[in-house]
PDB file of N, CA and C in Angstrom:
ATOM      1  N   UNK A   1       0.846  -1.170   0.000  1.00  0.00           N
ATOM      2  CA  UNK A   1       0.000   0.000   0.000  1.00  0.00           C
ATOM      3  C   UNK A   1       0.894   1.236   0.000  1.00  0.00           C
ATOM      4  N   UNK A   2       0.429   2.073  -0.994  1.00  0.00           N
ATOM      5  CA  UNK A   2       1.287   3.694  -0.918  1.00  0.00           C
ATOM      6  C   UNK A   2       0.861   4.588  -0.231  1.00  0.00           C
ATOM      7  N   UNK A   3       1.280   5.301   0.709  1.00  0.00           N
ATOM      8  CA  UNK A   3       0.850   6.611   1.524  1.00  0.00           C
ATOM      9  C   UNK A   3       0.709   7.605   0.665  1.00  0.00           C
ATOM     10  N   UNK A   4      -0.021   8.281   0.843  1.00  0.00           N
ATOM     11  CA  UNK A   4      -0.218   9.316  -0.304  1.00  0.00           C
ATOM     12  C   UNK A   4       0.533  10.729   1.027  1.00  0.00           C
ATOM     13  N   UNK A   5       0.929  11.993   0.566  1.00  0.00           N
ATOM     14  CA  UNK A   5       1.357  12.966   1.994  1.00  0.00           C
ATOM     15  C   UNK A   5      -0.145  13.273   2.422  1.00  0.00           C
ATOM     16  N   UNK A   6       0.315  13.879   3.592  1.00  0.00           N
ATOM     17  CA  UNK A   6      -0.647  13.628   5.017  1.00  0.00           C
ATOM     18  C   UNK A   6      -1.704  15.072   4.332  1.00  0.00           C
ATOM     19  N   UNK A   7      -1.370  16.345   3.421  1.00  0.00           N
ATOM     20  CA  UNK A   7      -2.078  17.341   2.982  1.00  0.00           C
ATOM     21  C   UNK A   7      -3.125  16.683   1.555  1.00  0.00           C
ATOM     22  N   UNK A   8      -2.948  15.503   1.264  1.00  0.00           N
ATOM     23  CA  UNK A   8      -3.288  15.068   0.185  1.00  0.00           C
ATOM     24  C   UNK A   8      -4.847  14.183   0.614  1.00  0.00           C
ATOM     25  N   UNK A   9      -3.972  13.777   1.819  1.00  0.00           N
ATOM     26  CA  UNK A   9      -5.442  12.769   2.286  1.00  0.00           C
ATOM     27  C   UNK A   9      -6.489  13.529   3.253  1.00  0.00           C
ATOM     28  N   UNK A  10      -5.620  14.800   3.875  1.00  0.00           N
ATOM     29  CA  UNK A  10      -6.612  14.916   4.774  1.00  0.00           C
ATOM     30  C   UNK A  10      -7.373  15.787   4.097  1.00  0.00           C
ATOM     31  N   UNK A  11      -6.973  16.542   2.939  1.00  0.00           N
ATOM     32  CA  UNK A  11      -7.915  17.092   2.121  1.00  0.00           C
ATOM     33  C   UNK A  11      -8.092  19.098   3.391  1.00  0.00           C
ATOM     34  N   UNK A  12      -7.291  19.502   4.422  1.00  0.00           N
ATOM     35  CA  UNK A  12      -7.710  20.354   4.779  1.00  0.00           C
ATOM     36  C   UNK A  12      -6.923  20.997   4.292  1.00  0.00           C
ATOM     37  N   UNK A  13      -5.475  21.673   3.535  1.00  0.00           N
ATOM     38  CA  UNK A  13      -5.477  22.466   3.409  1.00  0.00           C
ATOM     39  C   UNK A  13      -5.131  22.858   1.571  1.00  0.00           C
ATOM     40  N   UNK A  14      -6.196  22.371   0.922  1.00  0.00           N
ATOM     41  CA  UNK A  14      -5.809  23.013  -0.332  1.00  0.00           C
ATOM     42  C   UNK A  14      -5.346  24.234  -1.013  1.00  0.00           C
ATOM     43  N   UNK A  15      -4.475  23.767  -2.083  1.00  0.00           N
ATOM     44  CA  UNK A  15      -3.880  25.175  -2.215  1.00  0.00           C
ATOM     45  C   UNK A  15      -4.684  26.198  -2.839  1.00  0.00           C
ATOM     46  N   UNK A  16      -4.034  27.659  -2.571  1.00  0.00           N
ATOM     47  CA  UNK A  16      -5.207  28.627  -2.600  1.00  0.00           C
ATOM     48  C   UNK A  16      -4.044  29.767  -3.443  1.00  0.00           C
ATOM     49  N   UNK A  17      -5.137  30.876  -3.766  1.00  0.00           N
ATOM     50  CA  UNK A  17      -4.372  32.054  -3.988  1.00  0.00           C
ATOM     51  C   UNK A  17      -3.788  32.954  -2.776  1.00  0.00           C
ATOM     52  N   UNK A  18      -3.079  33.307  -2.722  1.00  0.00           N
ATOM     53  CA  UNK A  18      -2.398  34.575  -1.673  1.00  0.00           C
ATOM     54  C   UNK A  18      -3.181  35.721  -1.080  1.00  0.00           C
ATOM     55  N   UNK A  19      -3.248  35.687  -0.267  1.00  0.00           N
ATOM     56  CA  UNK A  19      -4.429  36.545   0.128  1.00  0.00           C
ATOM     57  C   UNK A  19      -3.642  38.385  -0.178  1.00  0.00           C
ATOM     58  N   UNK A  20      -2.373  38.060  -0.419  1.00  0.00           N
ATOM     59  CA  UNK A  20      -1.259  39.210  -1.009  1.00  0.00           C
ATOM     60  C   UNK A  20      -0.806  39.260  -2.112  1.00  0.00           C
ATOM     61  N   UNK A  21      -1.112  39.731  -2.899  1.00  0.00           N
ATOM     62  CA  UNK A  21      -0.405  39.678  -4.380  1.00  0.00           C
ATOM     63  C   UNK A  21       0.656  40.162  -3.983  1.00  0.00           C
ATOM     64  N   UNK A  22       2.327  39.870  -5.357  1.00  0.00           N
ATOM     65  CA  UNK A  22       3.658  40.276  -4.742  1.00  0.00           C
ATOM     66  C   UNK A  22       3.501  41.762  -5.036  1.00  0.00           C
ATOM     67  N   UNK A  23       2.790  42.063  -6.034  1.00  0.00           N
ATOM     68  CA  UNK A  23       3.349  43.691  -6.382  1.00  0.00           C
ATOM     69  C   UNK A  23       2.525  44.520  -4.824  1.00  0.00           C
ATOM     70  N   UNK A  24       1.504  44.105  -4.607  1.00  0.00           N
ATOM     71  CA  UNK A  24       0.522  44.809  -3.211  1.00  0.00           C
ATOM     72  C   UNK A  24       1.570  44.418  -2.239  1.00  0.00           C
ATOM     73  N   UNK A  25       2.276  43.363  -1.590  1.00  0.00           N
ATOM     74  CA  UNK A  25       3.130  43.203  -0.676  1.00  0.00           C
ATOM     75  C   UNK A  25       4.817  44.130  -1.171  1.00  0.00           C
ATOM     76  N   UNK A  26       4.933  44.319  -2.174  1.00  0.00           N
ATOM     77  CA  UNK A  26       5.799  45.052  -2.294  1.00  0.00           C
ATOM     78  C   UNK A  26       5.960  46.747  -1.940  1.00  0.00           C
ATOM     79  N   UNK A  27       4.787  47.229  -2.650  1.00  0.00           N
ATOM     80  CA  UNK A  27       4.509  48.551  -2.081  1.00  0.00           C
ATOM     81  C   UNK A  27       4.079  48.790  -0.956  1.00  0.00           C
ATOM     82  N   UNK A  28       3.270  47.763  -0.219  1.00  0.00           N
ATOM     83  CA  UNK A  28       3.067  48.031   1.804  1.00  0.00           C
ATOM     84  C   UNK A  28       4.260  47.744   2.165  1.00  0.00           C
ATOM     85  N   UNK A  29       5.112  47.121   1.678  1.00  0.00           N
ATOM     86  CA  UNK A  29       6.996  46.714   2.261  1.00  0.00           C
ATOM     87  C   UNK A  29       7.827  48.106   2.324  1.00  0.00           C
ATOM     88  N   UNK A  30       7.378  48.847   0.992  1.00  0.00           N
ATOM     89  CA  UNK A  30       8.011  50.267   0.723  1.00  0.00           C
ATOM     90  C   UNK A  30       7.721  51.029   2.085  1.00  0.00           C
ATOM     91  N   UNK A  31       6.098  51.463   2.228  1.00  0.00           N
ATOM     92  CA  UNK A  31       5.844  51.913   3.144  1.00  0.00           C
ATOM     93  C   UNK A  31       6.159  51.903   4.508  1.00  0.00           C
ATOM     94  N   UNK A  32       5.970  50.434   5.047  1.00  0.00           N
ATOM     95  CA  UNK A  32       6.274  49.743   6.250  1.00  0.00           C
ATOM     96  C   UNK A  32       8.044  50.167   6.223  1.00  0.00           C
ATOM     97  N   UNK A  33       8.816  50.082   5.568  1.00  0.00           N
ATOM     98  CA  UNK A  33      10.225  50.693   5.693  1.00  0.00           C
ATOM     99  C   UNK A  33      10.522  51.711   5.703  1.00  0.00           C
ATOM    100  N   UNK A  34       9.659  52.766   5.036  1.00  0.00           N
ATOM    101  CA  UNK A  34       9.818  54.061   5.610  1.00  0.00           C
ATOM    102  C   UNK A  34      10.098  54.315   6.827  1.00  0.00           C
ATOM    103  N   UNK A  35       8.543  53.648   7.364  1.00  0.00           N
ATOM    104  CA  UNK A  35       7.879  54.152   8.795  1.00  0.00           C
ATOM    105  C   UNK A  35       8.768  53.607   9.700  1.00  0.00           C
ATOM    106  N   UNK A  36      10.257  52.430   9.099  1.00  0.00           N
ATOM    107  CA  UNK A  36      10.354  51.726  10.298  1.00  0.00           C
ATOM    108  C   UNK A  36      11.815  52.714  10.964  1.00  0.00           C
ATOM    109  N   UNK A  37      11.767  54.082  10.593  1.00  0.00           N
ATOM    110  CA  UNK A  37      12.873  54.766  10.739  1.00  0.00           C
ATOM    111  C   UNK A  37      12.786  55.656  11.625  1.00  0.00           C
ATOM    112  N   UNK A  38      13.223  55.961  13.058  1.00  0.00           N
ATOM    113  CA  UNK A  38      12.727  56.840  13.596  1.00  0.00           C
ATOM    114  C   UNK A  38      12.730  58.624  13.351  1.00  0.00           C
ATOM    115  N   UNK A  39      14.445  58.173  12.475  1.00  0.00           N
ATOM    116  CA  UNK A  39      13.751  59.923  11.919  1.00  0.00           C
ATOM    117  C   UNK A  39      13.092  60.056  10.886  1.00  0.00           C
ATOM    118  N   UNK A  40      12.845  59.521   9.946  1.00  0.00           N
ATOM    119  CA  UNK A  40      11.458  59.657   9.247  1.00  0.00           C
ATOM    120  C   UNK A  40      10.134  59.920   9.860  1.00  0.00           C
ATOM    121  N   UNK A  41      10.260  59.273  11.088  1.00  0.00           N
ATOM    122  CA  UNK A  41       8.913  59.225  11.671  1.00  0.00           C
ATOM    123  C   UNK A  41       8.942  60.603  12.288  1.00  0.00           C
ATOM    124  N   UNK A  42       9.685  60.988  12.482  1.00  0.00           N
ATOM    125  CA  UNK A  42      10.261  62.514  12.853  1.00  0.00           C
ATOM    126  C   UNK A  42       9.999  63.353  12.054  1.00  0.00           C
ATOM    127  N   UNK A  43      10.593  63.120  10.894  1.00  0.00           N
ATOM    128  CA  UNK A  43      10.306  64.067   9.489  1.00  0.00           C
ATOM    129  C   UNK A  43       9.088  63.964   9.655  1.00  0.00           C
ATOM    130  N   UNK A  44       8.428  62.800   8.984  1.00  0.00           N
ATOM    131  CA  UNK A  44       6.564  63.015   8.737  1.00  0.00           C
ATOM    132  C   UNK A  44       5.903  63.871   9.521  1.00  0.00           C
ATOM    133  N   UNK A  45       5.896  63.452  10.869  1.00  0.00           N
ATOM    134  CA  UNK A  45       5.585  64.775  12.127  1.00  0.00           C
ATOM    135  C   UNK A  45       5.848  65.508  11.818  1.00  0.00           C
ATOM    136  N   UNK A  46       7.268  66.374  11.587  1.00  0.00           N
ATOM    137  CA  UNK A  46       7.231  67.872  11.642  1.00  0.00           C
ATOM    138  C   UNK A  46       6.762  68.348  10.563  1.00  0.00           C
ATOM    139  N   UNK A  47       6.736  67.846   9.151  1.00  0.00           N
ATOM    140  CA  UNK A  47       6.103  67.866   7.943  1.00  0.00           C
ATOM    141  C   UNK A  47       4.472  68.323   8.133  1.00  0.00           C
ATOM    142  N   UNK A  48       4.240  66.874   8.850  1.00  0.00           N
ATOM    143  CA  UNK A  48       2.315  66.767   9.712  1.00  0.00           C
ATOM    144  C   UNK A  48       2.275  68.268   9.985  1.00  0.00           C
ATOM    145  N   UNK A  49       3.099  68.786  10.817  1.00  0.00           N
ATOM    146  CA  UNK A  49       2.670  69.981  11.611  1.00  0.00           C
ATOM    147  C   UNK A  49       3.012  70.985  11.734  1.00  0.00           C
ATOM    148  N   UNK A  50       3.538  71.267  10.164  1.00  0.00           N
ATOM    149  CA  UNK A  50       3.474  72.376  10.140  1.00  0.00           C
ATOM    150  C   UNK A  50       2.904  73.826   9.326  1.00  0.00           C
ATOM    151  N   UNK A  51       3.298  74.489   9.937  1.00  0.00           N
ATOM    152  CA  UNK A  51       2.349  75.683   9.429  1.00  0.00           C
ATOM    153  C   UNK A  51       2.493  75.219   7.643  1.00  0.00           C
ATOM    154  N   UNK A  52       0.617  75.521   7.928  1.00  0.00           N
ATOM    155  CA  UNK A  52       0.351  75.939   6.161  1.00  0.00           C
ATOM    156  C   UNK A  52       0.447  74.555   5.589  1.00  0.00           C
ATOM    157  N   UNK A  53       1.210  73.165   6.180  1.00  0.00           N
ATOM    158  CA  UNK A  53       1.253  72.043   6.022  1.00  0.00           C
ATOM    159  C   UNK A  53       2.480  71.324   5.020  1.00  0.00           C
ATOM    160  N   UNK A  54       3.282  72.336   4.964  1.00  0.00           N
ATOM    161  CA  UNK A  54       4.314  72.387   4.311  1.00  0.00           C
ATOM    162  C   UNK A  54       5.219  73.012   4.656  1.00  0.00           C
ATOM    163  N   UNK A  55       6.898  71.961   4.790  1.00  0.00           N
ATOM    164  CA  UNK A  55       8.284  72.515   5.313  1.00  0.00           C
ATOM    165  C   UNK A  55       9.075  72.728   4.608  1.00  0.00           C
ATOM    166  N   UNK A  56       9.914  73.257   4.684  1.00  0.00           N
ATOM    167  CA  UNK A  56      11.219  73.680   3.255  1.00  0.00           C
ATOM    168  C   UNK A  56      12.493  72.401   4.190  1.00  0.00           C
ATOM    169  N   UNK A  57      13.006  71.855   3.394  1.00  0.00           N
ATOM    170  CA  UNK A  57      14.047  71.511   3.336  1.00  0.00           C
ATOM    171  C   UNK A  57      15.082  71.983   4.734  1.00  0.00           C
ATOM    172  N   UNK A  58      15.128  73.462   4.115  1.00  0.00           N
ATOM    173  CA  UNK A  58      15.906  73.952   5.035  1.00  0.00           C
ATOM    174  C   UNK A  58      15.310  74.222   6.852  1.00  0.00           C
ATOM    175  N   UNK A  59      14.507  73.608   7.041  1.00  0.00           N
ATOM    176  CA  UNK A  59      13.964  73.828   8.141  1.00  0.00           C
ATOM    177  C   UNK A  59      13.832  72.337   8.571  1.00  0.00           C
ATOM    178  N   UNK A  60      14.535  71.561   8.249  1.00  0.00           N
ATOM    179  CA  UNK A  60      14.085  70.400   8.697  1.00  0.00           C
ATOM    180  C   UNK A  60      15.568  69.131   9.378  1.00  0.00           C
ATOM    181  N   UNK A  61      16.820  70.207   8.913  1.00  0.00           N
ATOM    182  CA  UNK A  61      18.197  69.577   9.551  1.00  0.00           C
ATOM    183  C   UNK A  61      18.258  70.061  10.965  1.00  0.00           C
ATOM    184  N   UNK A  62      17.706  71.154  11.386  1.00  0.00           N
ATOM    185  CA  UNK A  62      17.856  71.428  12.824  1.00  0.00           C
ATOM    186  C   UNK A  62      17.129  70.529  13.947  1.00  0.00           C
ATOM    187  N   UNK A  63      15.953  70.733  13.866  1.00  0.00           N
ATOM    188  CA  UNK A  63      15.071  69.800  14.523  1.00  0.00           C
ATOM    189  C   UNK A  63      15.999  68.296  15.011  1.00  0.00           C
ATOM    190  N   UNK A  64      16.235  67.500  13.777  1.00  0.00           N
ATOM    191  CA  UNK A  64      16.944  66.249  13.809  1.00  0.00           C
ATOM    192  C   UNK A  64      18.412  66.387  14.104  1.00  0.00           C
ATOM    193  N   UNK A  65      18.925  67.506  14.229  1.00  0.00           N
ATOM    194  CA  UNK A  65      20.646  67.431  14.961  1.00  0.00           C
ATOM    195  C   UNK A  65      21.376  66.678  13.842  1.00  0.00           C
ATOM    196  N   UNK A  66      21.002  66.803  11.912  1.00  0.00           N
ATOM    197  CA  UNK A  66      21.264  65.770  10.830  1.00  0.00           C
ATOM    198  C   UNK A  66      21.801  66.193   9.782  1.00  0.00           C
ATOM    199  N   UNK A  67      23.322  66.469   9.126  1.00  0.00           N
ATOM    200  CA  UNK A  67      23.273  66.581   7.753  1.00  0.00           C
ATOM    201  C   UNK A  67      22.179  67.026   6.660  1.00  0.00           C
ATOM    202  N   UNK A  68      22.123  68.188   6.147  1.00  0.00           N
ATOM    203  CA  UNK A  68      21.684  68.516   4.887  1.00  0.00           C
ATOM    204  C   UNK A  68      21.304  66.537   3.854  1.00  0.00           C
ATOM    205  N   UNK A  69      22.567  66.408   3.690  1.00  0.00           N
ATOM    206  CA  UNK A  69      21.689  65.370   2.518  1.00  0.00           C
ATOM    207  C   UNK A  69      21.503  63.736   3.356  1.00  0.00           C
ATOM    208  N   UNK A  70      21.723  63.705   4.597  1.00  0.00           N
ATOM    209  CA  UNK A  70      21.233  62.565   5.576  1.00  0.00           C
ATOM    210  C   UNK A  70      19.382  62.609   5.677  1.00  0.00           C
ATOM    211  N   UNK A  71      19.467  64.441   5.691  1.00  0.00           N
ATOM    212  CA  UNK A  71      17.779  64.448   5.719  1.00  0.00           C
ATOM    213  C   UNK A  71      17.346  64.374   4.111  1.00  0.00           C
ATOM    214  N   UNK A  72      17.767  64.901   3.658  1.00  0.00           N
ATOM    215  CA  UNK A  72      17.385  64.918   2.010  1.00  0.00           C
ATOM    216  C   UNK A  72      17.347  63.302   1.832  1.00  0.00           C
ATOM    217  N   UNK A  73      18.159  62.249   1.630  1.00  0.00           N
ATOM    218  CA  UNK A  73      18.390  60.757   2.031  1.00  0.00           C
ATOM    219  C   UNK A  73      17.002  60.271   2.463  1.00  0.00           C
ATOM    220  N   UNK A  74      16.290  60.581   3.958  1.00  0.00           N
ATOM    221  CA  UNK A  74      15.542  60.559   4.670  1.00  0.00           C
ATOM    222  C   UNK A  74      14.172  60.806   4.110  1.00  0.00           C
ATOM    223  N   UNK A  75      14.097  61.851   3.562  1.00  0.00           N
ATOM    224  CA  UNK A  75      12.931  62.527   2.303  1.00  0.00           C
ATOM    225  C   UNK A  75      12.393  61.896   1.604  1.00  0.00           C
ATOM    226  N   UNK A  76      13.609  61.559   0.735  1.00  0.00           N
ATOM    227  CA  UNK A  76      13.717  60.777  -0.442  1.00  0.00           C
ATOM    228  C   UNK A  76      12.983  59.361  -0.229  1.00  0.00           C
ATOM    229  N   UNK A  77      13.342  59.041   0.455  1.00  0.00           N
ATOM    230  CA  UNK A  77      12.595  57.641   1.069  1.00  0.00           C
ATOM    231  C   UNK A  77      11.187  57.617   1.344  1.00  0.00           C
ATOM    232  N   UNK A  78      10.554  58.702   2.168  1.00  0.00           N
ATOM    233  CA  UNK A  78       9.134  58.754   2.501  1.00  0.00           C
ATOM    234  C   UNK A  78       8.601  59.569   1.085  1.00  0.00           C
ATOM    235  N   UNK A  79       9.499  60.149   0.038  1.00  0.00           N
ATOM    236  CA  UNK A  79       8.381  60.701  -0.746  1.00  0.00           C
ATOM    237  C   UNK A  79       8.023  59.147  -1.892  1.00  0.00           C
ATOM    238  N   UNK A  80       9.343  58.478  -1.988  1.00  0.00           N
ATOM    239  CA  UNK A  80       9.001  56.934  -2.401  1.00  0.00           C
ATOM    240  C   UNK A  80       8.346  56.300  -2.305  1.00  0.00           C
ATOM    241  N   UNK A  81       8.029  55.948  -1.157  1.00  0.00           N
ATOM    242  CA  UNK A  81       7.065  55.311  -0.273  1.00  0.00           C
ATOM    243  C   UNK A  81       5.580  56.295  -0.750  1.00  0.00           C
ATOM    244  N   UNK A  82       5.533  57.404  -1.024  1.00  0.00           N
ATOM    245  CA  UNK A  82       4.014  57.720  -1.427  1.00  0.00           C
ATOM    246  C   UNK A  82       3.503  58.590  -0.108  1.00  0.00           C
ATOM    247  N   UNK A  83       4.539  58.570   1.261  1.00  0.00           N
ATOM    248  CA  UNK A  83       3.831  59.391   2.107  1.00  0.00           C
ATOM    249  C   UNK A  83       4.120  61.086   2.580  1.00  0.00           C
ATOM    250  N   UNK A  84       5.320  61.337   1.546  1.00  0.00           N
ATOM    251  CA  UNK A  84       5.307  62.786   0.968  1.00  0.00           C
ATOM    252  C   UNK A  84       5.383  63.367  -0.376  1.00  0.00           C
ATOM    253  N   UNK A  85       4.745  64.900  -0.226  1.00  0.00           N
ATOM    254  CA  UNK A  85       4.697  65.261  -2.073  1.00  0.00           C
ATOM    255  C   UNK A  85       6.234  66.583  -1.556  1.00  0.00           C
ATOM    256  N   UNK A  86       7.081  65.971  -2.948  1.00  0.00           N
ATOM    257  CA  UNK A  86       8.009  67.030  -3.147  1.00  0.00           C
ATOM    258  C   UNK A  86       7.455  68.299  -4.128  1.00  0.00           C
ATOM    259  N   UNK A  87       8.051  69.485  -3.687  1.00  0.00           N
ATOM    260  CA  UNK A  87       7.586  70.413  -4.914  1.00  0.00           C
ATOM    261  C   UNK A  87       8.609  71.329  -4.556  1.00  0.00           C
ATOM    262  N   UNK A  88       9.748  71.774  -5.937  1.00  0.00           N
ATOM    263  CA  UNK A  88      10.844  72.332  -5.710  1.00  0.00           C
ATOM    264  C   UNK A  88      10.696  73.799  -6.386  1.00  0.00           C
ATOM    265  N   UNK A  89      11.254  74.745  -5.479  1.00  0.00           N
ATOM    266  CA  UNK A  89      10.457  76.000  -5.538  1.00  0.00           C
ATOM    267  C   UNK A  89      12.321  76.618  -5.605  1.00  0.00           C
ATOM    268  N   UNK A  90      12.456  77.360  -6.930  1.00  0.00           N
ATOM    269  CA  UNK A  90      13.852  78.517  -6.880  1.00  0.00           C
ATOM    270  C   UNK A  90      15.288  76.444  -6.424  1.00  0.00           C
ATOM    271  N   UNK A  91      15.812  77.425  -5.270  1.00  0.00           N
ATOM    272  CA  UNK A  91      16.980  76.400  -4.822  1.00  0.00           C
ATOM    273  C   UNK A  91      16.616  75.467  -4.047  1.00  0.00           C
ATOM    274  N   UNK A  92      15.082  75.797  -3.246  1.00  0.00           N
ATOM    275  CA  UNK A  92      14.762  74.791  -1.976  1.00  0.00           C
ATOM    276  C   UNK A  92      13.283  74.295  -2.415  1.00  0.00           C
ATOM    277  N   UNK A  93      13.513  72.881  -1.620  1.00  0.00           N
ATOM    278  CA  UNK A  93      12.098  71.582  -1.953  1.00  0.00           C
ATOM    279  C   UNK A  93      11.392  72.557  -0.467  1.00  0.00           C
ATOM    280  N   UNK A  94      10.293  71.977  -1.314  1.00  0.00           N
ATOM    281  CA  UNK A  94       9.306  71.866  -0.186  1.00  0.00           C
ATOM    282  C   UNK A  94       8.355  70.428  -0.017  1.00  0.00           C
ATOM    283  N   UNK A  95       8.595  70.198   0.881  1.00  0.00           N
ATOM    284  CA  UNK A  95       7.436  68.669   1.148  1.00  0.00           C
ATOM    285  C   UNK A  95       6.191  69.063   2.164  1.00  0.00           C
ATOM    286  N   UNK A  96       5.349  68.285   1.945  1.00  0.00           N
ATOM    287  CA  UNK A  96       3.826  68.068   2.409  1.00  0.00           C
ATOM    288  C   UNK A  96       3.509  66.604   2.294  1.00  0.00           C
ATOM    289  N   UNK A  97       2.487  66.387   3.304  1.00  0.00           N
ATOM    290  CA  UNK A  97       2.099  65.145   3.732  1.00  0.00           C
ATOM    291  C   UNK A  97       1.417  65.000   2.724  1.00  0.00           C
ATOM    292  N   UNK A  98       1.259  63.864   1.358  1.00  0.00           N
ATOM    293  CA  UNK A  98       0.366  63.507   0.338  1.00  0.00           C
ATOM    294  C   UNK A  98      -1.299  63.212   1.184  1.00  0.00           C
ATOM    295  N   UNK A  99      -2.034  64.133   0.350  1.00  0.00           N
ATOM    296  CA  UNK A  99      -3.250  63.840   0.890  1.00  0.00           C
ATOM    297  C   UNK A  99      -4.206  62.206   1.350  1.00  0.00           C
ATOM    298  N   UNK A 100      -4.479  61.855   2.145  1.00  0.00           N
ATOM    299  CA  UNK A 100      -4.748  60.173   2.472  1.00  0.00           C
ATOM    300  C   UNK A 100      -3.697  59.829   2.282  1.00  0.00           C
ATOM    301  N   UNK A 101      -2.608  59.529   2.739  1.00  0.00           N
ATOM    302  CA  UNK A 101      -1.337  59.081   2.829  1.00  0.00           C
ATOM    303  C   UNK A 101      -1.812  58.229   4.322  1.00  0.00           C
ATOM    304  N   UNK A 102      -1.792  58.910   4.928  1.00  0.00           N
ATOM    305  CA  UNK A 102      -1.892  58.589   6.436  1.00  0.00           C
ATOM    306  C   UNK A 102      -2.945  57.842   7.075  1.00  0.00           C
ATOM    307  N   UNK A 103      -3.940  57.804   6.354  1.00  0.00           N
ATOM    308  CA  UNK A 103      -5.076  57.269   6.245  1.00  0.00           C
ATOM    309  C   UNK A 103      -5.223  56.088   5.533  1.00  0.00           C
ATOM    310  N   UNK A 104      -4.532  56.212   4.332  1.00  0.00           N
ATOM    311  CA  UNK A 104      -3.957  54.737   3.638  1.00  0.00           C
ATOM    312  C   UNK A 104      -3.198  53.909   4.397  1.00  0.00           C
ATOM    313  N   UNK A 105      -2.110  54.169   5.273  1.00  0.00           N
ATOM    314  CA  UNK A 105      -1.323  53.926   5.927  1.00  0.00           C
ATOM    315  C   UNK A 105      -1.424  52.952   7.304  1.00  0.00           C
ATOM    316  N   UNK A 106      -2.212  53.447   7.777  1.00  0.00           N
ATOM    317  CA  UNK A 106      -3.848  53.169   9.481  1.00  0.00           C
ATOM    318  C   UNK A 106      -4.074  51.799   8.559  1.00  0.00           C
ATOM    319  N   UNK A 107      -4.676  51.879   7.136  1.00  0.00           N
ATOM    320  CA  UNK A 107      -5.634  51.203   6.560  1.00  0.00           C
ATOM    321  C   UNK A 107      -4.657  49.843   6.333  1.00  0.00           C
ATOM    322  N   UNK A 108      -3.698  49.700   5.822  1.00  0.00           N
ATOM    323  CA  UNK A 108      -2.549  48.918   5.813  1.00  0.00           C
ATOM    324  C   UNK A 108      -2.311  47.890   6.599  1.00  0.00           C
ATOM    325  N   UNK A 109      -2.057  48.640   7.841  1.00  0.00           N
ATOM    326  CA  UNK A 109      -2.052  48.000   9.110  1.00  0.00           C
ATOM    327  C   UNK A 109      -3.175  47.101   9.355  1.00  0.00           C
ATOM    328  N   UNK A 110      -4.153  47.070   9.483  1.00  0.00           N
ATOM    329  CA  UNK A 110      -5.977  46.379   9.614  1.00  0.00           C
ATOM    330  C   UNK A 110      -5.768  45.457   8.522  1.00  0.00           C
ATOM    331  N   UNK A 111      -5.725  46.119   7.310  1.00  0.00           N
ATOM    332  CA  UNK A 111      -5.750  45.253   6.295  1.00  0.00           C
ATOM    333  C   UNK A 111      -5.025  44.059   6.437  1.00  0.00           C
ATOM    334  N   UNK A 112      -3.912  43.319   7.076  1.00  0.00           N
ATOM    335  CA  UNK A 112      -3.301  42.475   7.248  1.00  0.00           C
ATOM    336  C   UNK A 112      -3.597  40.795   8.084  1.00  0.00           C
TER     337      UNK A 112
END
């Protein structure tokens, strides 16, 4: 007599689709690595809160005690990720929190 494997006979766990497609697990991976930075999470905040809802560049190495392009580095990453909008004005960026960013973000988390 041949054993057939133990998923074959007991019939409970057939195979299925992914409840994650790779490209959807790739871009919540983007995100989720942003966030997993504490000065990013820093940036986003002071970004979050500030006046008019938008920071210049240059207002954003003091706060963090950080290199000019360590924060630019830093930026670069959360505007990747989709949870800031760059908009470069004369010599200096300005970033803002992308509208439902943050809200997408909450949603992410649950979703899992």
């Amino acid at each position: 007599m041949t054993s057939l494997p133990l998923f074959e006979t007991a019939g409970c766990c057939p195979p299925g689709a992914p409840a994650l497609g790779a490209e959807e697990a790739q871009q919540k991976a983007l995100v989720f690595k942003a966030l997993a930075d504490p000065n990013r999470l820093r940036l986003l905040s002071i970004v979050k809160a500030a006046e008019g809802g938008e920071a210049c560049v240059c207002d954003l190495t003091e706060p963090l005690d950080l290199g000019q392009p360590t924060v630019s580095h830093h930026l670069k990453i959360l505007v990747d990720a989709g949870l800031l909008h760059r908009e470069k004005r004369g010599t200096w960026a300005y970033y803002s929190v992308v509208p439902g960013a943050l809200e997408r973000t909450a949603e992410l988390v649950g979703s899992l």
